[in-house]
Each structure stands twice: as C-alpha cells, then as structure tokens.
C-alpha atoms as a PDB file:
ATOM      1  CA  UNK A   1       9.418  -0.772  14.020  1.00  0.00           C
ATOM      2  CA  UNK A   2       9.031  -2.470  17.004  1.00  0.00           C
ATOM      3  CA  UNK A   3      11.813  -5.165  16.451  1.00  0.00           C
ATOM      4  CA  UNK A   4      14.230  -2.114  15.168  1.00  0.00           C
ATOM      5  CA  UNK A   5      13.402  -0.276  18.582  1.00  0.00           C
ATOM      6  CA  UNK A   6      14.461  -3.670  19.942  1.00  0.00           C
ATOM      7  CA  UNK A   7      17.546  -4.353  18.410  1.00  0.00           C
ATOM      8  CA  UNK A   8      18.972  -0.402  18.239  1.00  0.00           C
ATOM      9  CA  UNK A   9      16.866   1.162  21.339  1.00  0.00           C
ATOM     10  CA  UNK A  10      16.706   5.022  20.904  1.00  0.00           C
ATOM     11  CA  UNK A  11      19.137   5.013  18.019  1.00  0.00           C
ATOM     12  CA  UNK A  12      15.896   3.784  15.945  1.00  0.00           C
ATOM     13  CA  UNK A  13      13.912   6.005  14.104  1.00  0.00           C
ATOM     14  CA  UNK A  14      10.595   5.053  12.392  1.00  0.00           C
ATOM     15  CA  UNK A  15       9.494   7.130   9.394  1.00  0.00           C
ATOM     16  CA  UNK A  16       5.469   7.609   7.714  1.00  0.00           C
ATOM     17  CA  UNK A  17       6.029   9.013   4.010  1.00  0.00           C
ATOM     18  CA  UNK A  18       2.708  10.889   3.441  1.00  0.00           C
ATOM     19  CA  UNK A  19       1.231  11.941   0.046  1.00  0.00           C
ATOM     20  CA  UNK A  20      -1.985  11.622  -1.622  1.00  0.00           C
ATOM     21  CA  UNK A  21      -1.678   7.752  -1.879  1.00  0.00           C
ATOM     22  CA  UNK A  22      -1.736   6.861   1.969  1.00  0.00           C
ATOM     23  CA  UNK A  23      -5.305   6.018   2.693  1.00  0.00           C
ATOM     24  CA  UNK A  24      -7.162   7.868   5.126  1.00  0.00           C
ATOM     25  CA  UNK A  25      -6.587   6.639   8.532  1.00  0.00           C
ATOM     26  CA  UNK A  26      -2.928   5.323   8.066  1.00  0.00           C
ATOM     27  CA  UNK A  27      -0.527   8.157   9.223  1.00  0.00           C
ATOM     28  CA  UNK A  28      -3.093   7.956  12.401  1.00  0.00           C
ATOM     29  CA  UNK A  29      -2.630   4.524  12.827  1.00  0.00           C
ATOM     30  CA  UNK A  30       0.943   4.770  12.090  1.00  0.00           C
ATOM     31  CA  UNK A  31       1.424   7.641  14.856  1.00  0.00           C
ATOM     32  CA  UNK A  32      -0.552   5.893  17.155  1.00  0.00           C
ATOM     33  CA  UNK A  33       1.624   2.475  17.045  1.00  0.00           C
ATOM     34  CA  UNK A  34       5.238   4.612  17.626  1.00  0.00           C
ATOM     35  CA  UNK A  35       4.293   6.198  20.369  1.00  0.00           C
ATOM     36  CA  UNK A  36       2.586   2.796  21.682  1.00  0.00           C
ATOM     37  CA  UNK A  37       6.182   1.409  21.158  1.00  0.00           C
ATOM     38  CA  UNK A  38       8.304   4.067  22.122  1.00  0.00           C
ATOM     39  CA  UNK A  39      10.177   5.102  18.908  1.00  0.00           C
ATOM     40  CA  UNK A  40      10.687   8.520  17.405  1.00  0.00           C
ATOM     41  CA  UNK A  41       8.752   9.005  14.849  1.00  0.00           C
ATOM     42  CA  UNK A  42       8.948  11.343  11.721  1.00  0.00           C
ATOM     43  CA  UNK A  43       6.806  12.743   9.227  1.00  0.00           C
ATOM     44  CA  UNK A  44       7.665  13.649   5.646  1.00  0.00           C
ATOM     45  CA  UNK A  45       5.965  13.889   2.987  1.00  0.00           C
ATOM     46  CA  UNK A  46       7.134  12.694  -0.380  1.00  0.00           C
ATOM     47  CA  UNK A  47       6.369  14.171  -4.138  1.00  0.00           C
ATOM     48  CA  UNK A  48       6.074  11.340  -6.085  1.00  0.00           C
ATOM     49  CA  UNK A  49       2.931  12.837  -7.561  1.00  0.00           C
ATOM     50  CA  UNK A  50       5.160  15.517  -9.309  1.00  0.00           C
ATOM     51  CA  UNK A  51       7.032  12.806 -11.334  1.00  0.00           C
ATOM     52  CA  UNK A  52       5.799  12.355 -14.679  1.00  0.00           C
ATOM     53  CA  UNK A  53       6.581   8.843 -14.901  1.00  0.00           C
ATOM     54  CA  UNK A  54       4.820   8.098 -11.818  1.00  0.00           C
ATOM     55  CA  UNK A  55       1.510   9.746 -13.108  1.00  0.00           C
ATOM     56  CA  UNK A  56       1.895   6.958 -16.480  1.00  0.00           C
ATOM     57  CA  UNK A  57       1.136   4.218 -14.100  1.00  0.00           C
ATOM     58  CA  UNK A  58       2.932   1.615 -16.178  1.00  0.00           C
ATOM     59  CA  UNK A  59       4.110  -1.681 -14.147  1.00  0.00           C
ATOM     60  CA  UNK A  60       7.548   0.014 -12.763  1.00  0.00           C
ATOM     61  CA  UNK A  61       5.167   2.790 -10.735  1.00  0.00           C
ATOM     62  CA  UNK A  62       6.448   1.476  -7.169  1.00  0.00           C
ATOM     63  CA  UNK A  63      10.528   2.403  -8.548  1.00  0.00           C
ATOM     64  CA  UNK A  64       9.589   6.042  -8.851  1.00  0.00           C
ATOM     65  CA  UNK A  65       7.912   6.360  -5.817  1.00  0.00           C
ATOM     66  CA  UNK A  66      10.112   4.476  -3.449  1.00  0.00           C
ATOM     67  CA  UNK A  67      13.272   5.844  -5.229  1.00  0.00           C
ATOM     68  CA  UNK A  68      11.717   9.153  -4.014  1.00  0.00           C
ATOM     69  CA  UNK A  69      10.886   7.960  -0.871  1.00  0.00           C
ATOM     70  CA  UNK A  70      14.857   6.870  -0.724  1.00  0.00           C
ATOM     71  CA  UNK A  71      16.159  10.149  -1.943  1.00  0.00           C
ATOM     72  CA  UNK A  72      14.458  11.940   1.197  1.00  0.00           C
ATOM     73  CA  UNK A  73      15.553   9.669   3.822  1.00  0.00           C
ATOM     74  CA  UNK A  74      19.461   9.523   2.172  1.00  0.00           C
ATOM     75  CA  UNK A  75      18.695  13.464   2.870  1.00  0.00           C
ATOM     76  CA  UNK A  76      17.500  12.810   6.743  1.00  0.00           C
ATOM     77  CA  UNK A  77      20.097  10.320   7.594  1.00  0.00           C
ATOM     78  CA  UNK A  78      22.753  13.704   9.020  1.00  0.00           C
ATOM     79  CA  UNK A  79      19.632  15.082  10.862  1.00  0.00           C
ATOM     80  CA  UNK A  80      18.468  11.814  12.678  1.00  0.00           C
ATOM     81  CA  UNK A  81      22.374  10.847  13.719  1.00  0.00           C
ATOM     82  CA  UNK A  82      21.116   7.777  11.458  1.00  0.00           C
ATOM     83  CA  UNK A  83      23.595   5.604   8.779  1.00  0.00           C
ATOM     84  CA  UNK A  84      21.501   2.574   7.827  1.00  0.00           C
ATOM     85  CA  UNK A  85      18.126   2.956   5.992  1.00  0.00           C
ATOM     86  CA  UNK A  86      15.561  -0.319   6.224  1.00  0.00           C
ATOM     87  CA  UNK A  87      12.343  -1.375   4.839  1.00  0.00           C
ATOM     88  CA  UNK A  88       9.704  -3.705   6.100  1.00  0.00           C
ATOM     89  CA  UNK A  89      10.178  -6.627   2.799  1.00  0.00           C
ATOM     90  CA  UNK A  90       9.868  -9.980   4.495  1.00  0.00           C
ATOM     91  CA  UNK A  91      10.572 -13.254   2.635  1.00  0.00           C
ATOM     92  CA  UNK A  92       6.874 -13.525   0.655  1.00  0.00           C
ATOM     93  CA  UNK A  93       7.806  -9.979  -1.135  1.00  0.00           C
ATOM     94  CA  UNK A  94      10.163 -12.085  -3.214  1.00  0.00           C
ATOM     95  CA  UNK A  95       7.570 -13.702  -5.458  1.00  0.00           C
ATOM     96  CA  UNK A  96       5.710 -10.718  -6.469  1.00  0.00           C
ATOM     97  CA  UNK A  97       6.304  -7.858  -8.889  1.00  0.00           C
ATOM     98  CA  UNK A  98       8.112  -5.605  -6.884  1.00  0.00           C
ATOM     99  CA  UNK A  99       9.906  -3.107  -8.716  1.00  0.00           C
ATOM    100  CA  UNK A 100      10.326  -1.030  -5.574  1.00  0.00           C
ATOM    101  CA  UNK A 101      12.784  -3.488  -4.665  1.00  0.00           C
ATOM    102  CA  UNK A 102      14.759  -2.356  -7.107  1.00  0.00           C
ATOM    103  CA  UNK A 103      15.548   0.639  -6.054  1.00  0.00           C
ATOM    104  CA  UNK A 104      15.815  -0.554  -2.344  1.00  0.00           C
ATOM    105  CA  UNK A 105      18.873  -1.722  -4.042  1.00  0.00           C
ATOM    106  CA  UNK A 106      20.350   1.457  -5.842  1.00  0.00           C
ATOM    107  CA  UNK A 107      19.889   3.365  -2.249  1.00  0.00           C
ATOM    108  CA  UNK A 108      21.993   0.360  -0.346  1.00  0.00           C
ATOM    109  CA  UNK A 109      18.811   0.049   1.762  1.00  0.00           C
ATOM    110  CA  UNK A 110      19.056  -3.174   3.624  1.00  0.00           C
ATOM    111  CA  UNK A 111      15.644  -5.769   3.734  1.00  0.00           C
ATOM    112  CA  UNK A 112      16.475  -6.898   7.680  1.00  0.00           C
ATOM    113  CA  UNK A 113      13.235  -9.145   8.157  1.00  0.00           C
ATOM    114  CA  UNK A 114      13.948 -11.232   4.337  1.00  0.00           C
ATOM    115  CA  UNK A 115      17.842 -11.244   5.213  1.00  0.00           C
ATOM    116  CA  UNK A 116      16.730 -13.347   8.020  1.00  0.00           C
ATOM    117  CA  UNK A 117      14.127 -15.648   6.733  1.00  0.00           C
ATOM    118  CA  UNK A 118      10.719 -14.138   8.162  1.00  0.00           C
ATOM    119  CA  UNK A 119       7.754 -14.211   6.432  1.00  0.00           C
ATOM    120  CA  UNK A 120       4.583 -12.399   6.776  1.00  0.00           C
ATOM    121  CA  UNK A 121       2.989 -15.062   9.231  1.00  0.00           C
ATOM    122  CA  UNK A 122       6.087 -14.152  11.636  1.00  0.00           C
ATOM    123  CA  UNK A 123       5.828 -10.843  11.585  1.00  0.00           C
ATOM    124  CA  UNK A 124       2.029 -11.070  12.257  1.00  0.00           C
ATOM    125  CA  UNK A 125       2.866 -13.887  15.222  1.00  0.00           C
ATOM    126  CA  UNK A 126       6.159 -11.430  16.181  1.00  0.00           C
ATOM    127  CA  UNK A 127       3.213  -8.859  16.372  1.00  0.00           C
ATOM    128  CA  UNK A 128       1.157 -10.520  18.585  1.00  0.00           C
ATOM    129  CA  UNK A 129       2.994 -11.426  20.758  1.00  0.00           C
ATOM    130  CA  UNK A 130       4.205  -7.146  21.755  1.00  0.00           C
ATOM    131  CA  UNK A 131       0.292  -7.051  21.777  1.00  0.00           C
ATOM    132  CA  UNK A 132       0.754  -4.962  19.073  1.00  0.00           C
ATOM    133  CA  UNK A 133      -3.352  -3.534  17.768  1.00  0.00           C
ATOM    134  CA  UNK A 134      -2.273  -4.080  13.919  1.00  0.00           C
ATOM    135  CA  UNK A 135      -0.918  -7.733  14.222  1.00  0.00           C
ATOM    136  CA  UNK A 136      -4.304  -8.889  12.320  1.00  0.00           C
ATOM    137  CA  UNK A 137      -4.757  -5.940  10.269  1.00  0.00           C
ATOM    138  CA  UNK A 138      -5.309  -6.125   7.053  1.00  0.00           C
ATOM    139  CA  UNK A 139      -2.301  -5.287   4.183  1.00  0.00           C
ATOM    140  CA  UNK A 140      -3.040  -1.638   3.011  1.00  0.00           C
ATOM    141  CA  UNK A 141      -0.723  -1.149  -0.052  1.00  0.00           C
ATOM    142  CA  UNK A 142      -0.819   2.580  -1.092  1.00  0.00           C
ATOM    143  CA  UNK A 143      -4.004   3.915  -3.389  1.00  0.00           C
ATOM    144  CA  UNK A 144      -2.318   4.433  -6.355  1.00  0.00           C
ATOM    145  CA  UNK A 145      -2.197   0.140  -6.375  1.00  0.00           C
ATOM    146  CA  UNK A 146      -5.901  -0.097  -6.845  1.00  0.00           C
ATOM    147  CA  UNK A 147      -5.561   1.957 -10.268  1.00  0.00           C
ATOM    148  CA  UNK A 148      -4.913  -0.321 -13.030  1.00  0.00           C
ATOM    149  CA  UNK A 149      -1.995  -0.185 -15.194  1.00  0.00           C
ATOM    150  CA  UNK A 150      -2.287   2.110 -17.670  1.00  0.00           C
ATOM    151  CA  UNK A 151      -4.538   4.523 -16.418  1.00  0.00           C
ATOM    152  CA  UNK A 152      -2.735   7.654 -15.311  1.00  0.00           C
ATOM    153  CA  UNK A 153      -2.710   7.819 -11.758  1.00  0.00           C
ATOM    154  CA  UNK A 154      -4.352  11.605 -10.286  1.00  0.00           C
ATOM    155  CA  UNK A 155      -5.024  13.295  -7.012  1.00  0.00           C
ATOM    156  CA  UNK A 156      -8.655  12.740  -8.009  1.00  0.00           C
ATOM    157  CA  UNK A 157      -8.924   8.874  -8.773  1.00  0.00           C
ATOM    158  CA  UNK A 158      -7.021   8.082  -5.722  1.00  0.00           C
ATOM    159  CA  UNK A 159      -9.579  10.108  -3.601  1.00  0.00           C
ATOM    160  CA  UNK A 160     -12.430   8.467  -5.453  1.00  0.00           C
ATOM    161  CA  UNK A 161     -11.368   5.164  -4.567  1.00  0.00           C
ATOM    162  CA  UNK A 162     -10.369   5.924  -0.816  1.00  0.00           C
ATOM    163  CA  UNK A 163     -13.770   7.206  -0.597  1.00  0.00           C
ATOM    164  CA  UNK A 164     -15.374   4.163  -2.032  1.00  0.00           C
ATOM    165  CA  UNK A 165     -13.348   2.002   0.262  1.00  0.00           C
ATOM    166  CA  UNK A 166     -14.097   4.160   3.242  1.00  0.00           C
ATOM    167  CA  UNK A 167     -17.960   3.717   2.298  1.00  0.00           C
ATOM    168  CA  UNK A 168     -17.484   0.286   2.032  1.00  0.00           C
ATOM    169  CA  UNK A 169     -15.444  -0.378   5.423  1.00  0.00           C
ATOM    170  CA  UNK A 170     -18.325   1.690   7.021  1.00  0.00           C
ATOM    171  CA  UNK A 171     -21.551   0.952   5.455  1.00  0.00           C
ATOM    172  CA  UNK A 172     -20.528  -3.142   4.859  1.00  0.00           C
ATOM    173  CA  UNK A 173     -17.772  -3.666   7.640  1.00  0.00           C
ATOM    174  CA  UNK A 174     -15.774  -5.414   5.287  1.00  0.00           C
ATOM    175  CA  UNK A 175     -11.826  -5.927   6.411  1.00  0.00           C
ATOM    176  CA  UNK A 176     -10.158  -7.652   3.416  1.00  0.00           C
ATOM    177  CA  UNK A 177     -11.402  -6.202  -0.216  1.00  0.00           C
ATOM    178  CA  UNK A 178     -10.112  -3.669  -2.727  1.00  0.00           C
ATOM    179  CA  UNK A 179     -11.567  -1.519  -5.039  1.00  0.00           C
ATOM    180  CA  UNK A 180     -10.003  -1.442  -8.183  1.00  0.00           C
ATOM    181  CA  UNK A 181     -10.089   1.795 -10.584  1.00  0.00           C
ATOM    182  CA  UNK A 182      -9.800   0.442 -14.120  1.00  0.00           C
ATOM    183  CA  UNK A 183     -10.274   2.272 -17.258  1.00  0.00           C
ATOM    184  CA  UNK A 184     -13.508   4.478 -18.314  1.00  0.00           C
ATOM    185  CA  UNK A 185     -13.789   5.070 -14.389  1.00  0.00           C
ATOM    186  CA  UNK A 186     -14.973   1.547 -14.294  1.00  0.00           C
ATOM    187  CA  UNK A 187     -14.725   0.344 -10.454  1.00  0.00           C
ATOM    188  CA  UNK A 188     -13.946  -3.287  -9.598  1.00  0.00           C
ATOM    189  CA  UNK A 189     -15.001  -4.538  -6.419  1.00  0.00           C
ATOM    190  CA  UNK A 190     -13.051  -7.453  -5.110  1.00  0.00           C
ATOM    191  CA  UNK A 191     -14.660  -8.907  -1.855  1.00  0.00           C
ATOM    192  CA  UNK A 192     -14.287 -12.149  -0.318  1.00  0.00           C
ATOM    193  CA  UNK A 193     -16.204 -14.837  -2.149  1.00  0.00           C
ATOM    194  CA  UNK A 194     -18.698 -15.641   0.678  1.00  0.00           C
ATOM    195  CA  UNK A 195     -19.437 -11.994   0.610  1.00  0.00           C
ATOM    196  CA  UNK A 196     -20.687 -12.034  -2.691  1.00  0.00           C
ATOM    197  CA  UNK A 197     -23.810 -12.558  -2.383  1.00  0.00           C
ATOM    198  CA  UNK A 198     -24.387  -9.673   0.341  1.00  0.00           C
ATOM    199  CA  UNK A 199     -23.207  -6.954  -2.229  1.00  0.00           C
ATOM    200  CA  UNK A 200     -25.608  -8.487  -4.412  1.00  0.00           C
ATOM    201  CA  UNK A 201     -28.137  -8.194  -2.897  1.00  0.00           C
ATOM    202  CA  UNK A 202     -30.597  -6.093  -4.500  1.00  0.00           C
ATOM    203  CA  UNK A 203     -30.970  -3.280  -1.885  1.00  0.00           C
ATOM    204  CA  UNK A 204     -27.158  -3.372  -1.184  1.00  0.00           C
ATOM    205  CA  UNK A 205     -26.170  -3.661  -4.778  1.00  0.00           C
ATOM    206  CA  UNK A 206     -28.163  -0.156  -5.423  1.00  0.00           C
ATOM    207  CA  UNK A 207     -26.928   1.510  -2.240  1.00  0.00           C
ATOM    208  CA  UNK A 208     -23.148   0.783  -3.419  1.00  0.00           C
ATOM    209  CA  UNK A 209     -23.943   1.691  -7.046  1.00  0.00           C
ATOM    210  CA  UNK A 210     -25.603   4.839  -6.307  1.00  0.00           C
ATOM    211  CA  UNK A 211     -22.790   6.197  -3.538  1.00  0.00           C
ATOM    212  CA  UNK A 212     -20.103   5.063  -6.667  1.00  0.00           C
ATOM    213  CA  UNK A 213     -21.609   7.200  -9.230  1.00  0.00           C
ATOM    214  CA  UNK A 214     -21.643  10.254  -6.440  1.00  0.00           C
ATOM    215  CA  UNK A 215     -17.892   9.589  -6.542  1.00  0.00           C
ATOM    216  CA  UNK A 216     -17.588   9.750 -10.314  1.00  0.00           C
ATOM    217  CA  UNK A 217     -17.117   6.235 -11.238  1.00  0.00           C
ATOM    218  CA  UNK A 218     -19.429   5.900 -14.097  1.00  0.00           C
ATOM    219  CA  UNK A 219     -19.409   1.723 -14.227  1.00  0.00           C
ATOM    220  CA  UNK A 220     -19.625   0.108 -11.105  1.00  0.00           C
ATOM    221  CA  UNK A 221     -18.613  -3.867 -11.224  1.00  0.00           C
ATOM    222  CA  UNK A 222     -18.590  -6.846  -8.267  1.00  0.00           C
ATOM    223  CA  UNK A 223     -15.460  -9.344  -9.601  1.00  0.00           C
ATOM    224  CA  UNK A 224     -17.120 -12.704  -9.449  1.00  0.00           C
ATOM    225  CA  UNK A 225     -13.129 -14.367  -8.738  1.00  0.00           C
ATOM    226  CA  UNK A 226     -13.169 -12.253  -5.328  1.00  0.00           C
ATOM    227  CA  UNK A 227     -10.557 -10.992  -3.763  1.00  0.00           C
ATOM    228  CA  UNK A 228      -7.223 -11.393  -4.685  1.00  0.00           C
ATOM    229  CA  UNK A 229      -4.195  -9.329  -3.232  1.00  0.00           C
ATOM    230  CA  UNK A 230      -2.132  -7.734  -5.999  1.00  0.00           C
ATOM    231  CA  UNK A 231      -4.738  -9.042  -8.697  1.00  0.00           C
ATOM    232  CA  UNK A 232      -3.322  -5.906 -11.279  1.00  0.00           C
ATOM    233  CA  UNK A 233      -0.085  -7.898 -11.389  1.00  0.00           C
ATOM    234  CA  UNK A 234      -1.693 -10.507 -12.832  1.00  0.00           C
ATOM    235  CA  UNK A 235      -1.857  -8.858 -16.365  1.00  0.00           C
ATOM    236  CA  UNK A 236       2.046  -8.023 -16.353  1.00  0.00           C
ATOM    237  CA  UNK A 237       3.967  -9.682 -19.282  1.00  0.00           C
ATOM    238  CA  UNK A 238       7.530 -10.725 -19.074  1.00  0.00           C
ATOM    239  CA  UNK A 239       8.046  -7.647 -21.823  1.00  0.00           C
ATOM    240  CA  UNK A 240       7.070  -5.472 -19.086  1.00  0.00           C
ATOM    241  CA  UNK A 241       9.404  -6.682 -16.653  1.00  0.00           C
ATOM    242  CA  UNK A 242      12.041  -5.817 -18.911  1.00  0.00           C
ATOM    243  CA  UNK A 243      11.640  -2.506 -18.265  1.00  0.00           C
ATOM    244  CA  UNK A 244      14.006  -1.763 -15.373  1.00  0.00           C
ATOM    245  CA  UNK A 245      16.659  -3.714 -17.090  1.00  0.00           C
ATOM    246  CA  UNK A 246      16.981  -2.670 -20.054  1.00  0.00           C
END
C-alpha cells in the first residue's frame, strides 16, 4: 500500500476484504497502517462463505474466494475513479500452491511487486525502512488455511481456531505458529521447534488442552516437525492440481 501511495499518490486506493476468515485483529491493524500512510482506505466485505465450493475445502479453495474478492472490486473500480486492480504476490508466491493466482489472472489483475523481481525479504526491508509497525510481522494467511483439506470449512471451525490462536498469542506470547484444524476436530499445533518443549511442559500442556476442549476440539496434538508455513500443501498431489485445468 505504501509503495502504491508512492507511485500513484491520491489516485491509490487500498482495500481490507472482511469475512469470517480474517483473524481477529487484522482489519484493525489494516485500518491503522492506511491512515499511518495516508491512503484511502475501503471496507467490503466479501461472501465467499455462501459459495458451496468454497465450504468443500478441496485444494482450489483460495480460486473461489479471491475470484469473489475480484468480482467486488471489478464492481468498485467506477466508484473509486480506479482502472487497474493489484495484489500484494511478490516473487516467493511463485513456488507455492496458489490457486488464487489463477484467478488474479481471469480478472486482468496485475502482480506489481513479482513483475518487478521483489521478494518477501524486500518488501519486509522496503517496510522498514517507511518505519512501517508490520515490517516484522508475522504472515497471517486467512483462517480458513489452518483447516485441512477436506474438511468443510464453517463459521464455527474458523472461530474455534482464531480463538485457540488468540489463547495462544496471549497466554504463550508466541509470534510464528499455526493451529491447524484437521479432521475429527483434531487440532495441530505447529510451534517453533525450540518451543517445544515449553508446550510440553506438563502444567502448560494441560492448560492448552483444557482451554482446546472449551473450544470444541475434541483431540488436541503438538506436531513434533514444528512449524512450517503452508504445511497443508504438503499433502497436495499433482491429480489435484489438475483441477483448475481441466
């Protein structure tokens, strides 16, 4: 946002898509940063959670939501005296499953920061150096991520887990971990590997458990391999890749 209020001054708009997979504290955050750089900001929110094939939470999720998220903007574009729409993908989003890039392309959206070579480490360095607050913050891909493939995605399993990551943020301070909402509301806590043996600690391990099963997870799990950003990926097959092509 801040490079676009850069480059196109007050002819840049930035825009917060809210529905029931932000996490709590993001549209805050997100508010807070525009008006700290001095772009208009706008609100919507988006339905993706009335889309059918959304809910199935198979590995092309991210198309239906962000081809939702493009339909509203293509809608905005008259309104905010706007022609171009662009996302945020940098160079690393190129060698992950992104199926949301995909319809980036159907919607002529244009990829600004990977049509010019930067990666995430520049945008982080670009960051610090506006003294932006969020230059070292953590990546915070939607809720709907942490459920595994699979399992339908619902109002109520991405509440469960924003709660458990909210207790864990609080209660632990941890920065950098997910929790992951497999099948048979199993939870799968991915932490750093030198925090493992905190959570396990006996007194720890039954304060997390018990707040989890408050939640409704009825399995509560540490993942010995630690964290890993955009672990779920790591059971899609080729065959599933397939399916936006065929």
């Amino acid at each position: 946002a801040r490079a676009a209020r850069e480059a196109c001054g007050d002819d840049a708009v930035a825009v917060t898509a809210v529905s029931a997979s932000l996490a709590s504290g993001e549209r805050d955050q997100a508010e807070a940063l525009a008006r700290q750089i001095g772009i208009r900001h706008v609100v919507i929110e988006t339905g993706e959670f009335d889309n059918p094939d959304y809910l199935k939470n198979e590995p092309n999720r991210c198309y239906f939501c962000k081809t939702e998220l493009y339909n509203q903007l293509e809608q905005l574009l008259p309104r905010l005296d706007v022609d171009v729409i662009a996302n945020g993908a940098n160079v690393d989003d190129r060698g992950d499953h992104r199926p949301g890039m995909v319809a980036a392309d159907e919607h002529a959206v244009r990829s600004p920061l990977l049509e010019v070579g930067i990666n995430k480490q520049d945008v982080r360095d670009l960051a610090q150096h506006w003294d932006l607050p969020v230059w070292d913050k953590p990546a915070m891909p939607c809720l709907s991520s942490r459920i595994a493939y699979g399992v339908g995605v619902t109002t109520e399993r991405v509440r469960r887990v924003d709660a458990a990551e909210s207790f864990l943020r609080t209660e632990f301070e941890l920065t950098e971990f997910r929790v992951r909402h497999e099948a048979n509301e199993l939870a799968r806590i991915e932490v750093p590997v030198d925090q493992l043996p905190r959570l396990l600690d006996p007194a720890n391990r039954q304060a997390i458990t018990t707040r989890f099963r408050e939640l409704g997870f009825a399995f509560v799990t540490i993942d010995l391999e630690g964290f890993r950003s955009g672990s779920l990926n790591s059971v899609v097959s080729i065959d599933d890749l397939q399916v936006l092509g065929d």
